[in-house]
N, C-alpha and C. Protein backbone atom coordinates (compact mmCIF):
# COMPACT_ATOMS: atom_id res chain seq x y z
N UNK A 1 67.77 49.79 -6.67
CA UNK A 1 67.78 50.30 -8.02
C UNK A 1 68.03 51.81 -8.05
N UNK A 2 67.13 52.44 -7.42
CA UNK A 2 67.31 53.84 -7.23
C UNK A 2 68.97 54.38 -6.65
N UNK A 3 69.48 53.91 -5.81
CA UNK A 3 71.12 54.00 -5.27
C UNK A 3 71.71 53.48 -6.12
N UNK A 4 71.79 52.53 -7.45
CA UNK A 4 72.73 52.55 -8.63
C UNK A 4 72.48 53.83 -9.71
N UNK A 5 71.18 53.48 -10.08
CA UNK A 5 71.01 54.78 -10.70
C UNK A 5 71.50 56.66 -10.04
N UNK A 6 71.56 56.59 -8.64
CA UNK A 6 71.73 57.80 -8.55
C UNK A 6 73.30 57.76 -8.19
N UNK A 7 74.15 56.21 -7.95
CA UNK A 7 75.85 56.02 -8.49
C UNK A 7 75.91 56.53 -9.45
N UNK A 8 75.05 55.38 -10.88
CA UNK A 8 75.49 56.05 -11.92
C UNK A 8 76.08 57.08 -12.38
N UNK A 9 74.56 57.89 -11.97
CA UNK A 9 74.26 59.78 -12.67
C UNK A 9 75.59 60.43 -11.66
N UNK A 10 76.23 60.36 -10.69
CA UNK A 10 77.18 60.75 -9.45
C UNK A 10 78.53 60.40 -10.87
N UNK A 11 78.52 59.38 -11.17
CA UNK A 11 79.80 58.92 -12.06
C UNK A 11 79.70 59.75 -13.34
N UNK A 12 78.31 59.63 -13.92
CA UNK A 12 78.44 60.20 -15.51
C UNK A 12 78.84 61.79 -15.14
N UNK A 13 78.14 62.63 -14.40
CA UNK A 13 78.46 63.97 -13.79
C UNK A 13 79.95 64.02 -13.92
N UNK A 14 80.85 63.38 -13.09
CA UNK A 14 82.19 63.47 -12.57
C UNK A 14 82.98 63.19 -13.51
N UNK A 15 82.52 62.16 -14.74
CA UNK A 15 83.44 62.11 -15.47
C UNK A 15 82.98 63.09 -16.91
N UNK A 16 81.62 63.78 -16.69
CA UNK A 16 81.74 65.14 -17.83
C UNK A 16 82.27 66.45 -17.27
N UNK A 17 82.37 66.21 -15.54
CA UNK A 17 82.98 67.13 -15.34
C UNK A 17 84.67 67.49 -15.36
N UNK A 18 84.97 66.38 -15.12
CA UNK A 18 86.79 65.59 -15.72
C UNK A 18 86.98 66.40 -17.20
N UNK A 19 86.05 65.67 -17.99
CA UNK A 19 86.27 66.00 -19.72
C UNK A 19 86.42 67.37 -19.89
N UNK A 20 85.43 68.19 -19.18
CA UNK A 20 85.24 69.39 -18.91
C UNK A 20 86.07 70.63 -19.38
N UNK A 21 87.18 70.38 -17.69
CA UNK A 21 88.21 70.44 -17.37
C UNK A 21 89.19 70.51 -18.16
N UNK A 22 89.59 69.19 -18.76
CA UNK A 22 90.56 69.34 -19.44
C UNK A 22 90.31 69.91 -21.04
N UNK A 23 89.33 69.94 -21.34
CA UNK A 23 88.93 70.60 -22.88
C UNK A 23 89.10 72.13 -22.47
N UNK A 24 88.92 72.64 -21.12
CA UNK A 24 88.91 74.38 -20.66
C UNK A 24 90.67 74.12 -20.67
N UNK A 25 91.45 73.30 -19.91
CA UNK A 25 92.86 73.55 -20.07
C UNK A 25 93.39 73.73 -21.42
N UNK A 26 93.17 72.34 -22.51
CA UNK A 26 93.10 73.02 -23.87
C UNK A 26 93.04 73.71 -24.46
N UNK A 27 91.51 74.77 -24.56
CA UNK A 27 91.66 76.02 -24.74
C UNK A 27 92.69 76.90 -24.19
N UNK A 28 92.79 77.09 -23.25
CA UNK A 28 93.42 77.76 -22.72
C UNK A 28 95.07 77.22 -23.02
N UNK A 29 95.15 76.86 -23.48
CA UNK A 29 97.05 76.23 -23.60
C UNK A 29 97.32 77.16 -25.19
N UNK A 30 96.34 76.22 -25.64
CA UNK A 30 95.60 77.22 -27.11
C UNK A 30 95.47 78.93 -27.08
N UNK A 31 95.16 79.07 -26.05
CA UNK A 31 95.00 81.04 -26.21
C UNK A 31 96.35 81.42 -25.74
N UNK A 32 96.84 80.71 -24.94
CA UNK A 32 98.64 81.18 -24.80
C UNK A 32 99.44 80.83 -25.22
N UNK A 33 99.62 80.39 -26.58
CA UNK A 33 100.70 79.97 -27.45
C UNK A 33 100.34 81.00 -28.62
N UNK A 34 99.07 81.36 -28.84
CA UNK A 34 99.29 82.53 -30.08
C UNK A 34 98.86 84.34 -29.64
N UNK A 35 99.32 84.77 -30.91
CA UNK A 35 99.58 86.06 -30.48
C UNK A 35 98.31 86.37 -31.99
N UNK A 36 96.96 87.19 -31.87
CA UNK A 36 96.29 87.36 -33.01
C UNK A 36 96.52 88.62 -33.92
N UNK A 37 96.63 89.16 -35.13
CA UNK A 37 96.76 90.46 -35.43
C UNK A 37 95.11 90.44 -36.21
N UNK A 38 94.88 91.55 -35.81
CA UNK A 38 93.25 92.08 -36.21
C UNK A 38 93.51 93.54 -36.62
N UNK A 39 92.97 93.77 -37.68
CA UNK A 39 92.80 95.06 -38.41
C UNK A 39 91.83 95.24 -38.83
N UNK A 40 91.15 96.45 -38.78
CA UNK A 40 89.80 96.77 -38.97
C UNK A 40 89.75 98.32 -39.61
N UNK A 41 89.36 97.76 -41.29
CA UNK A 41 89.11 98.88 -41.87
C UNK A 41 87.79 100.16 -41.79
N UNK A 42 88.27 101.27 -42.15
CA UNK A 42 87.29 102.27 -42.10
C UNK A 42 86.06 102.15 -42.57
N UNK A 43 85.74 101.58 -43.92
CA UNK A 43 84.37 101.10 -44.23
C UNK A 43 84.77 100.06 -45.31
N UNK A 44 83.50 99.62 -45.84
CA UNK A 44 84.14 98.65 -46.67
C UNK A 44 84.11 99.04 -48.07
N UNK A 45 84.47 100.20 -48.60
CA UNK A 45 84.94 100.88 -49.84
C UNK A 45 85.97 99.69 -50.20
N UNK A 46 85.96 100.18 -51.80
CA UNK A 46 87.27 99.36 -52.19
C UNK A 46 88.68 100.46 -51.44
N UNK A 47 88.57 101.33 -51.52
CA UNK A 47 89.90 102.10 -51.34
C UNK A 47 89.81 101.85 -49.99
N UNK A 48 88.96 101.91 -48.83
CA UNK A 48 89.72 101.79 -47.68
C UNK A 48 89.81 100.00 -47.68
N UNK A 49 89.28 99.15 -48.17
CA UNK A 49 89.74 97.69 -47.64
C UNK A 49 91.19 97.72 -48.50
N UNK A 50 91.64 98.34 -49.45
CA UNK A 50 92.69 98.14 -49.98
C UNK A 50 93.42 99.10 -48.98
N UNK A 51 93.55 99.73 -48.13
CA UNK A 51 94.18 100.58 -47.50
C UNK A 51 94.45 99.76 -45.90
N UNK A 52 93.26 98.66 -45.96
CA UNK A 52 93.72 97.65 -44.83
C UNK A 52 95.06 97.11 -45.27
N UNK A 53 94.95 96.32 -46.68
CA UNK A 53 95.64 95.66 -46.68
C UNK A 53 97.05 95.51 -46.39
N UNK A 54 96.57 97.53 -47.97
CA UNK A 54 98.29 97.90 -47.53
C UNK A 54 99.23 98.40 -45.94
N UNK A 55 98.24 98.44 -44.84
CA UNK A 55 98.49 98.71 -43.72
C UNK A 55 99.17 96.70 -43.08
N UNK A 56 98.27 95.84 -43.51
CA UNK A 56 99.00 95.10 -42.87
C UNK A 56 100.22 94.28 -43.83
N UNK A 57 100.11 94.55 -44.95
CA UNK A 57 101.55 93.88 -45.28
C UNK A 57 102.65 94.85 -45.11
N UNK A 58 102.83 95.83 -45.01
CA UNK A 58 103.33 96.86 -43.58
C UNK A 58 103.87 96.11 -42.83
N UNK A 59 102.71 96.17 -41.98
CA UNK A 59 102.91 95.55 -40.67
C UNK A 59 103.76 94.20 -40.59
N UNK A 60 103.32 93.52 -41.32
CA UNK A 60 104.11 91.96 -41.56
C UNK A 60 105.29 92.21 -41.95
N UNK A 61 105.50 92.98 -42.71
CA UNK A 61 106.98 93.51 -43.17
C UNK A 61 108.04 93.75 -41.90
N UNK A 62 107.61 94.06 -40.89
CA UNK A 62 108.28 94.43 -39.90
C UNK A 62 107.94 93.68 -38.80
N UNK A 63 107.16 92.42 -38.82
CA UNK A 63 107.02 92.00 -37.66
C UNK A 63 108.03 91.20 -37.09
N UNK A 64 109.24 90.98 -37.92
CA UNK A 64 110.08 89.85 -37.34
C UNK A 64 111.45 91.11 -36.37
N UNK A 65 110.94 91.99 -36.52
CA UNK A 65 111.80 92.97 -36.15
C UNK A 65 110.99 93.41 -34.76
N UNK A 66 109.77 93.48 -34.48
CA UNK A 66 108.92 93.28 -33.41
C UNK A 66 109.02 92.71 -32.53
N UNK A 67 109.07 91.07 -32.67
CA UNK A 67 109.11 90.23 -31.94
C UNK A 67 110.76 89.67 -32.18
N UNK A 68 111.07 89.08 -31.17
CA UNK A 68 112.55 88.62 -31.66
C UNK A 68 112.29 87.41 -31.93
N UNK A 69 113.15 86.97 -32.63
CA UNK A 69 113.82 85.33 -33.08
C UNK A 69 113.91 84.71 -31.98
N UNK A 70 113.50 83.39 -31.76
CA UNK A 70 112.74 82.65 -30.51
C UNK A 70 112.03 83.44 -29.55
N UNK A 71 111.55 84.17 -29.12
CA UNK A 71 111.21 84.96 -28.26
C UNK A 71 109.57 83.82 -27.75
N UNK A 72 109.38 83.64 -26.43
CA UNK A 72 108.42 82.49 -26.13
C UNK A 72 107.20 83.74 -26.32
N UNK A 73 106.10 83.10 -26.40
CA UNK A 73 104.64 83.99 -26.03
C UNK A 73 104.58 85.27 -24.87
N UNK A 74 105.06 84.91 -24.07
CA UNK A 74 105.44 86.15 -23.32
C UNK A 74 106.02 86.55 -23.35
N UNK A 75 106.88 86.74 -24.20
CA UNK A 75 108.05 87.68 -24.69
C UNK A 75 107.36 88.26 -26.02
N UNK A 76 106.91 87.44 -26.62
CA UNK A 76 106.48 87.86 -27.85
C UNK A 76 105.19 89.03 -27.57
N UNK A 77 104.29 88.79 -26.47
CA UNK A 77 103.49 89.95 -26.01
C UNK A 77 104.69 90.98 -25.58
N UNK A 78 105.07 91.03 -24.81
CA UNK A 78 105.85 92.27 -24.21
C UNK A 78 106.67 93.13 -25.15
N UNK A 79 107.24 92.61 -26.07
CA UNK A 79 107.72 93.00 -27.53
C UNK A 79 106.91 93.67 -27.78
N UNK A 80 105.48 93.05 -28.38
CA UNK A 80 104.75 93.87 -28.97
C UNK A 80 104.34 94.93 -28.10
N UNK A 81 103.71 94.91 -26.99
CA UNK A 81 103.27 96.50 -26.17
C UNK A 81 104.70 97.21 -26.45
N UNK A 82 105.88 96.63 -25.95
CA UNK A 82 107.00 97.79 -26.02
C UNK A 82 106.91 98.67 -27.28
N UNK A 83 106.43 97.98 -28.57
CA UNK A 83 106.59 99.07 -29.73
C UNK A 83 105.26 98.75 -30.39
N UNK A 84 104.51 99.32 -29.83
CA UNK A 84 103.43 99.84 -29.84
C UNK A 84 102.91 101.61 -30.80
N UNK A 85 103.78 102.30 -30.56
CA UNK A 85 103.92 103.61 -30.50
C UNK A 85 104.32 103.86 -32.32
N UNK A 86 105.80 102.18 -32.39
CA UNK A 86 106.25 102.08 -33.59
C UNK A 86 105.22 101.70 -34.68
N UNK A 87 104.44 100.96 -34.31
CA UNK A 87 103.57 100.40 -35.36
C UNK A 87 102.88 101.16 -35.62
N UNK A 88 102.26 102.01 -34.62
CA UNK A 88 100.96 102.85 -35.11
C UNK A 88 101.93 103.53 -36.19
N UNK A 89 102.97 104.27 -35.64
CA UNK A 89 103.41 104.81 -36.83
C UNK A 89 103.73 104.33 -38.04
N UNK A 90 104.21 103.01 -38.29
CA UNK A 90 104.39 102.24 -39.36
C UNK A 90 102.97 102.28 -40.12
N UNK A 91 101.73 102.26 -39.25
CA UNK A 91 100.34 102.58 -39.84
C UNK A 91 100.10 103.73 -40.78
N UNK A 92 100.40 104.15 -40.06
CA UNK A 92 99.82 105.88 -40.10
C UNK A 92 100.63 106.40 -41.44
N UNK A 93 101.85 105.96 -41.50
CA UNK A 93 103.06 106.51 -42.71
C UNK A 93 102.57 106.00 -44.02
N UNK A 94 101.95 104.16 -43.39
CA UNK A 94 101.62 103.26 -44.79
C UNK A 94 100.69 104.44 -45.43
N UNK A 95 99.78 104.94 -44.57
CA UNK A 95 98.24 105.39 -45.04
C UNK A 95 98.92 106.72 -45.76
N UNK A 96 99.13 107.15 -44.80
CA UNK A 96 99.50 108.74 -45.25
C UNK A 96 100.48 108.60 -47.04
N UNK A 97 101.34 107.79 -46.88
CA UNK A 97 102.10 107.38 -48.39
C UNK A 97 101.19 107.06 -49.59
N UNK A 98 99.55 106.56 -49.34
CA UNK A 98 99.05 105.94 -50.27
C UNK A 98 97.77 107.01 -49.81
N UNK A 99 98.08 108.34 -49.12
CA UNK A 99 96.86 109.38 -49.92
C UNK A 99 96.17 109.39 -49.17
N UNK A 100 95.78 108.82 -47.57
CA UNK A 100 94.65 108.23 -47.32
C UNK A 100 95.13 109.36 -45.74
N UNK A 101 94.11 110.03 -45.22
CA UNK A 101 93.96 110.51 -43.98
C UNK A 101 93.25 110.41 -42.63
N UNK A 102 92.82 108.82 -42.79
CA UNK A 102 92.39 108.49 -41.68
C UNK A 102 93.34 108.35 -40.71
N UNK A 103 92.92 108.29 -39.41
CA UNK A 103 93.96 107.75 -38.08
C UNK A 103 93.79 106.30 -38.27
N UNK A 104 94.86 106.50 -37.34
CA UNK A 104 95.11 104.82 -37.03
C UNK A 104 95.21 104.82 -35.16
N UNK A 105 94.08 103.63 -35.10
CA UNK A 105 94.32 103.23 -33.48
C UNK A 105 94.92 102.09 -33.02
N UNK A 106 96.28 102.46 -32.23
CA UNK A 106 96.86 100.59 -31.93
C UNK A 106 96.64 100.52 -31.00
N UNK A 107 96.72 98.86 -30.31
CA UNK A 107 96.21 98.43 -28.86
C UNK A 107 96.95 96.87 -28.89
N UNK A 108 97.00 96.47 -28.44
CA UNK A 108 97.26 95.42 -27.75
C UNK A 108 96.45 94.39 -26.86
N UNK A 109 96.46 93.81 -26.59
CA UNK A 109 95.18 93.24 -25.02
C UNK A 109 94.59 91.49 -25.60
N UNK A 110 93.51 91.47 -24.82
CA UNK A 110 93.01 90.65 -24.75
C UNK A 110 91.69 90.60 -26.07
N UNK A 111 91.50 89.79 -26.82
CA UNK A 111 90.05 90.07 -27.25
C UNK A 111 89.23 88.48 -28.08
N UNK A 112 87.81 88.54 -27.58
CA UNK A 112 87.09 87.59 -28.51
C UNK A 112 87.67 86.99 -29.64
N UNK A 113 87.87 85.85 -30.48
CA UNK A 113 87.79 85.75 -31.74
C UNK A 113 86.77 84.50 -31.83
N UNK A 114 86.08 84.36 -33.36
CA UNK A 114 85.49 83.20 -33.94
C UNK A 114 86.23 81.98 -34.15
N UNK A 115 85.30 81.18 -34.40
CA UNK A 115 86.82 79.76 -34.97
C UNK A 115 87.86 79.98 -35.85
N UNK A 116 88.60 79.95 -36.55
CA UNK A 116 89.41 80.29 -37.75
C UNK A 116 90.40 79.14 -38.44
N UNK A 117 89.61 79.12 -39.43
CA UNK A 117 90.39 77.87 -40.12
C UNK A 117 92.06 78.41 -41.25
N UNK A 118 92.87 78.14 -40.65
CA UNK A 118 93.92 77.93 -41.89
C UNK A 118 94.24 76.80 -42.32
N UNK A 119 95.38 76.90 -43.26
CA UNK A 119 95.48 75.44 -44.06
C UNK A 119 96.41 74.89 -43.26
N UNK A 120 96.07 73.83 -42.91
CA UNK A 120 96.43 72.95 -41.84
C UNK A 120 96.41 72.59 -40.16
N UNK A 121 95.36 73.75 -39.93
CA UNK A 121 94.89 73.83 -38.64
C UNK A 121 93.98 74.85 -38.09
N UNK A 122 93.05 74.40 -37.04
CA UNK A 122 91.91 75.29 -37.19
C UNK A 122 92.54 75.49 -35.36
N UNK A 123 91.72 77.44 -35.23
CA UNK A 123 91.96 77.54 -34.25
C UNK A 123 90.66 77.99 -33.71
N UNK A 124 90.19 77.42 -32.51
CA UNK A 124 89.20 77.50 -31.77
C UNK A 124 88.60 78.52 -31.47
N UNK A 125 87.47 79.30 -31.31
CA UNK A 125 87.31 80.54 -30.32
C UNK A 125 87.42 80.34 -29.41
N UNK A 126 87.74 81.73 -28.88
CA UNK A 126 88.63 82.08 -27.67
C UNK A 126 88.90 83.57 -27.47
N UNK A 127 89.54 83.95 -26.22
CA UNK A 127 89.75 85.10 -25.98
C UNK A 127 91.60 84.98 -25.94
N UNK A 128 91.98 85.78 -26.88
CA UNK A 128 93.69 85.79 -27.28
C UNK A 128 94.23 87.39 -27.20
N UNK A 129 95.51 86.98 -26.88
CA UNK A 129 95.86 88.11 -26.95
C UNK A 129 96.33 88.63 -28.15
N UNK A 130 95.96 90.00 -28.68
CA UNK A 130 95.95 90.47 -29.96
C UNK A 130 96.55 91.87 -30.25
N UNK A 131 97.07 91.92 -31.42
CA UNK A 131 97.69 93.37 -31.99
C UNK A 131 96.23 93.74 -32.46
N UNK A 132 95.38 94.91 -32.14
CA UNK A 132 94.72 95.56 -32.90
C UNK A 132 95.04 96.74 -33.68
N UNK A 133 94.41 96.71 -34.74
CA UNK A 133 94.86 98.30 -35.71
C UNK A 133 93.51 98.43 -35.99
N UNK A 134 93.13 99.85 -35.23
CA UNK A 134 91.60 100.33 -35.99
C UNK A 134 91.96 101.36 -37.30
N UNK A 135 91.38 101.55 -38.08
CA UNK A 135 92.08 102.81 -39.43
C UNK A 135 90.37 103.16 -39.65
N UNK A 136 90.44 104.25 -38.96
CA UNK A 136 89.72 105.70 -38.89
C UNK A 136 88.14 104.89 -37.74
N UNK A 137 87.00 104.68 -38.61
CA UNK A 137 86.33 104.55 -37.75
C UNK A 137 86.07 102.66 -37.47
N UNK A 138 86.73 101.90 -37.91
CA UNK A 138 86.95 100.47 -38.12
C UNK A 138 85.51 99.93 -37.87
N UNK A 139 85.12 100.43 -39.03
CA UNK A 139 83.30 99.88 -39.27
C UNK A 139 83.00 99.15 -40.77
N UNK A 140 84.64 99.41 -40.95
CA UNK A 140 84.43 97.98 -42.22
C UNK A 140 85.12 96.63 -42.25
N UNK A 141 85.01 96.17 -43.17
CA UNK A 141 85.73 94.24 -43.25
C UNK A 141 87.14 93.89 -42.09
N UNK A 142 87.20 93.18 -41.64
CA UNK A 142 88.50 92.73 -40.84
C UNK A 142 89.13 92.36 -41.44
N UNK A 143 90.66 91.87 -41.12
CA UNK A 143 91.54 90.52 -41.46
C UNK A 143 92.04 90.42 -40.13
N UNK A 144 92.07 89.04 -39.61
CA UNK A 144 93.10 88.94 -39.01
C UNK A 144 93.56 87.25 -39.20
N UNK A 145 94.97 87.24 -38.59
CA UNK A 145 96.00 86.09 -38.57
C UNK A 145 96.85 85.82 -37.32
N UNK A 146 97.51 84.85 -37.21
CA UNK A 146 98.27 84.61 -36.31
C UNK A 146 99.84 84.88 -36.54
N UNK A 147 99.56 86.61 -35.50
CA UNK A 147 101.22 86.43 -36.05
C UNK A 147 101.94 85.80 -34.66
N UNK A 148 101.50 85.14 -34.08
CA UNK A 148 103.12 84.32 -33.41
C UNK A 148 102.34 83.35 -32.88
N UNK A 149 102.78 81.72 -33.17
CA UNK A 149 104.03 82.02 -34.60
C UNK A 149 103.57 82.98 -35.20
N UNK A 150 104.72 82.96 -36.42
CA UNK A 150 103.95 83.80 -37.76
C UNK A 150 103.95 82.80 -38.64
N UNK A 151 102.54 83.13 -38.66
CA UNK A 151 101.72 82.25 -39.63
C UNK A 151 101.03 83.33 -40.68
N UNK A 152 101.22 84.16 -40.32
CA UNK A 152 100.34 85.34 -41.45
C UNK A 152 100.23 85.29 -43.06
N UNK A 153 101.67 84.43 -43.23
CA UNK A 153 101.83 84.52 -44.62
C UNK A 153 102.53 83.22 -44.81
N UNK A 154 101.89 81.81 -44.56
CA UNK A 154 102.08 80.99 -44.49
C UNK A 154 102.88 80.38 -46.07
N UNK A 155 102.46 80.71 -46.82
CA UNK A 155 102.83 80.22 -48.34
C UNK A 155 104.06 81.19 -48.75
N UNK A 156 104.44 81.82 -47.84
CA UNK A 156 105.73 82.46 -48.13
C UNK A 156 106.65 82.09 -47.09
N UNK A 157 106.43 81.82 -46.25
CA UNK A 157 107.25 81.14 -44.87
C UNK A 157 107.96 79.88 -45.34
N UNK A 158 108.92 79.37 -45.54
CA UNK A 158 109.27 77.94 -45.55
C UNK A 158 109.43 77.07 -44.72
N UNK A 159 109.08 77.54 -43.29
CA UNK A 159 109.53 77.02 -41.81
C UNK A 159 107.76 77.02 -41.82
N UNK A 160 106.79 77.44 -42.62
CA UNK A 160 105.44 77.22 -41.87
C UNK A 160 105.05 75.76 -41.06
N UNK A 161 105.38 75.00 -41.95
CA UNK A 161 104.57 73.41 -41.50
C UNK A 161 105.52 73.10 -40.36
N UNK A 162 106.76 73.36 -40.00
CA UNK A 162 107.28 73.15 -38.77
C UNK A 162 106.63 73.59 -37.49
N UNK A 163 105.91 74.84 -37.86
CA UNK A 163 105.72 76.27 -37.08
C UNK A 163 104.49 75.52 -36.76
N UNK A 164 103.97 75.01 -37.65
CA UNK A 164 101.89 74.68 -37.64
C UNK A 164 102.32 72.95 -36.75
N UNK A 165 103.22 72.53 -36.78
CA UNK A 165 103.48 71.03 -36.04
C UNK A 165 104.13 71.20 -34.39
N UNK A 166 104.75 72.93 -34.23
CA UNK A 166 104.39 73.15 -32.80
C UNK A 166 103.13 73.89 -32.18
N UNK A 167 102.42 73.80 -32.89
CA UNK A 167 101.03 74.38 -31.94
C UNK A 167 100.64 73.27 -31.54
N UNK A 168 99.89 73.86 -30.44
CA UNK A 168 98.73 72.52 -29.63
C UNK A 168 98.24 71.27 -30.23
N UNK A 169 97.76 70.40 -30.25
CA UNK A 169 97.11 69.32 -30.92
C UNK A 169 95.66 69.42 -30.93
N UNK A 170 95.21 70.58 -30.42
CA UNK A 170 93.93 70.89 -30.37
C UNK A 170 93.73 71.74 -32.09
N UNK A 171 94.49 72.63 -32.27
CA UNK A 171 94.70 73.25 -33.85
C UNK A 171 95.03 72.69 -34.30
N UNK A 172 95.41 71.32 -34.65
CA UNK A 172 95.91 70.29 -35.88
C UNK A 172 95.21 69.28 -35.86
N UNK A 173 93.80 68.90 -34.95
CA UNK A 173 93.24 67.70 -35.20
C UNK A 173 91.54 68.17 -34.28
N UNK A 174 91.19 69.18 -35.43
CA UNK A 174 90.00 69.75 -34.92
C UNK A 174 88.58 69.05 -34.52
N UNK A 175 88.50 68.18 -35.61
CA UNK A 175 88.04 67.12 -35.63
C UNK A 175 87.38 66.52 -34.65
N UNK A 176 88.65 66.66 -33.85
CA UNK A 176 88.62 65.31 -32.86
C UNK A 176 87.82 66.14 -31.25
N UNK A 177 87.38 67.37 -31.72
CA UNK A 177 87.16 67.84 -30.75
C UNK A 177 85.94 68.70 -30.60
N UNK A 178 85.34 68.87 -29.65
CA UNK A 178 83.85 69.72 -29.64
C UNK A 178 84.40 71.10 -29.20
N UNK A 179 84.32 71.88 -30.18
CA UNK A 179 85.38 72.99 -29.82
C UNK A 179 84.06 74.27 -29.13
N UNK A 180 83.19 74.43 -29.23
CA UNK A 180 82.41 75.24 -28.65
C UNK A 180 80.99 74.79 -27.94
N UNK A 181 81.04 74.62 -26.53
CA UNK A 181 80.09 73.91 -26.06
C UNK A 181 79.91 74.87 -25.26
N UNK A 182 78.29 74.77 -24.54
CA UNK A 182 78.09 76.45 -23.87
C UNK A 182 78.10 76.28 -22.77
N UNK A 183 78.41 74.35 -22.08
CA UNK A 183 78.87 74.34 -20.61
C UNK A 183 79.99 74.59 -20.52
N UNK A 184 81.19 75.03 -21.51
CA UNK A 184 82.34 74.59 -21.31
C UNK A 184 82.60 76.49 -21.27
N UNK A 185 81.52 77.05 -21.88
CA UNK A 185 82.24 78.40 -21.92
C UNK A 185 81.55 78.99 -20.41
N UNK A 186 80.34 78.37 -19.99
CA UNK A 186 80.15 78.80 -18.51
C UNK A 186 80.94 78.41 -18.04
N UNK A 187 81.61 77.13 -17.76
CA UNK A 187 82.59 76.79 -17.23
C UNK A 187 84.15 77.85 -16.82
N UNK A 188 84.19 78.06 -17.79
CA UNK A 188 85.42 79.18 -18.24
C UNK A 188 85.39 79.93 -17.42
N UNK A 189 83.99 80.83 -17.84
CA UNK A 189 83.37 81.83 -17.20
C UNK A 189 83.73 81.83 -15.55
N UNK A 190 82.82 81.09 -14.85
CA UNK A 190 83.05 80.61 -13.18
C UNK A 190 84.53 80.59 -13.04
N UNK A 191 84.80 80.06 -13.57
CA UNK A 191 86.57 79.83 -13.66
C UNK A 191 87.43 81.05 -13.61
N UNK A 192 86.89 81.59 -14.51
CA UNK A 192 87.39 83.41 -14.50
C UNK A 192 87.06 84.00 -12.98
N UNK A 193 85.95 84.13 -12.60
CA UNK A 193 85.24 85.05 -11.79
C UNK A 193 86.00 84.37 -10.42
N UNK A 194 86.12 82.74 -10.13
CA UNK A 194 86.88 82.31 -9.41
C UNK A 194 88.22 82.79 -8.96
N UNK A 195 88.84 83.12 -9.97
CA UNK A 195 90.00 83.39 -10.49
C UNK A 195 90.22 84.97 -9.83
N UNK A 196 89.12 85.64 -9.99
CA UNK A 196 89.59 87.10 -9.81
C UNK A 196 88.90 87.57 -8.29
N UNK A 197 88.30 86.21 -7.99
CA UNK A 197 87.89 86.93 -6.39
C UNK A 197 88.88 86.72 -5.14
């Protein structure tokens, strides 16, 4: 009795460690297919969250000029670091045009996000790679979106629902999935540290 039972528990282990596995590949297929934009206003005044805004429809204004037309995820990062220098300035001009004299800080990289639901697909937390814009001391309200795809402005896009039917199947059928479990983010974790020794 005891040698089935300790088969068993040997099988149930191996096959949550299987499930595991492939829910960490998921994520992860998931953090390299999008590109996040995060902006973070100076406080949360009305004039500086309106000074976010006008900083990122800016930004959106010019993002197809950023990234190129098909350009894969890694192209679409390398685009963005290459004009890097451009955006801040595209920042900095928005602000300065509408009165406002805070700086603007751009970056690029890696960073945290929460779950995030849009209309028609939710995207998991995760660590993604992201356009950041800080504007002055970025200690007020956020926005951010997915610009690649670009999804930022989904109800103006006419190619959106094409765009939202090539992401993962993990963002279109959330549902179906335990998207934050805290073995799965130790998991990660080990996985990382594995990874870098």
């Amino acid at each position: 009795m005891k040698y089935a039972f300790r088969l068993l528990a040997i099988l149930f282990c191996a096959v949550l460690a299987a499930n595991l596995l492939q829910t960490e590949e998921m994520l992860e297929e998931v953090e390299h297919s999008v590109i996040r934009l995060h902006i973070l206003a100076d406080s949360d005044s009305t004039a500086d969250q309106t000074h976010k805004l006008l900083v990122r429809d800016a930004l959106l204004a010019h993002a197809d000029t950023w990234i190129p037309a098909g350009a894969d995820w890694e192209e679409g990062c390398e685009a963005l670091r290459s004009h890097l220098p451009e955006i801040q300035q595209t920042a900095q001009d928005t602000l300065r045009d509408a009165g406002c004299g805070d700086s603007v800080t751009v970056s690029f990289g890696e960073a945290d996000f929460p779950v995030r639901e849009y209309s028609g697909f939710t995207l998991p937390a995760g660590r993604y790679q992201a356009l950041r814009v800080v504007i002055g001391s970025g200690s007020g309200q956020n926005w951010w979106c997915v610009m690649y795809p670009a999804l930022c402005l989904p109800a103006a896009c006419d190619g959106a629902d094409s765009t939202v039917s090539d992401m993962p199947a993990l963002t279109k059928e959330p549902e179906t999935y335990e998207l934050r479990l805290k073995c799965v983010d130790m998991l990660r974790a080990l996985l990382r540290r594995l990874r870098g020794a």
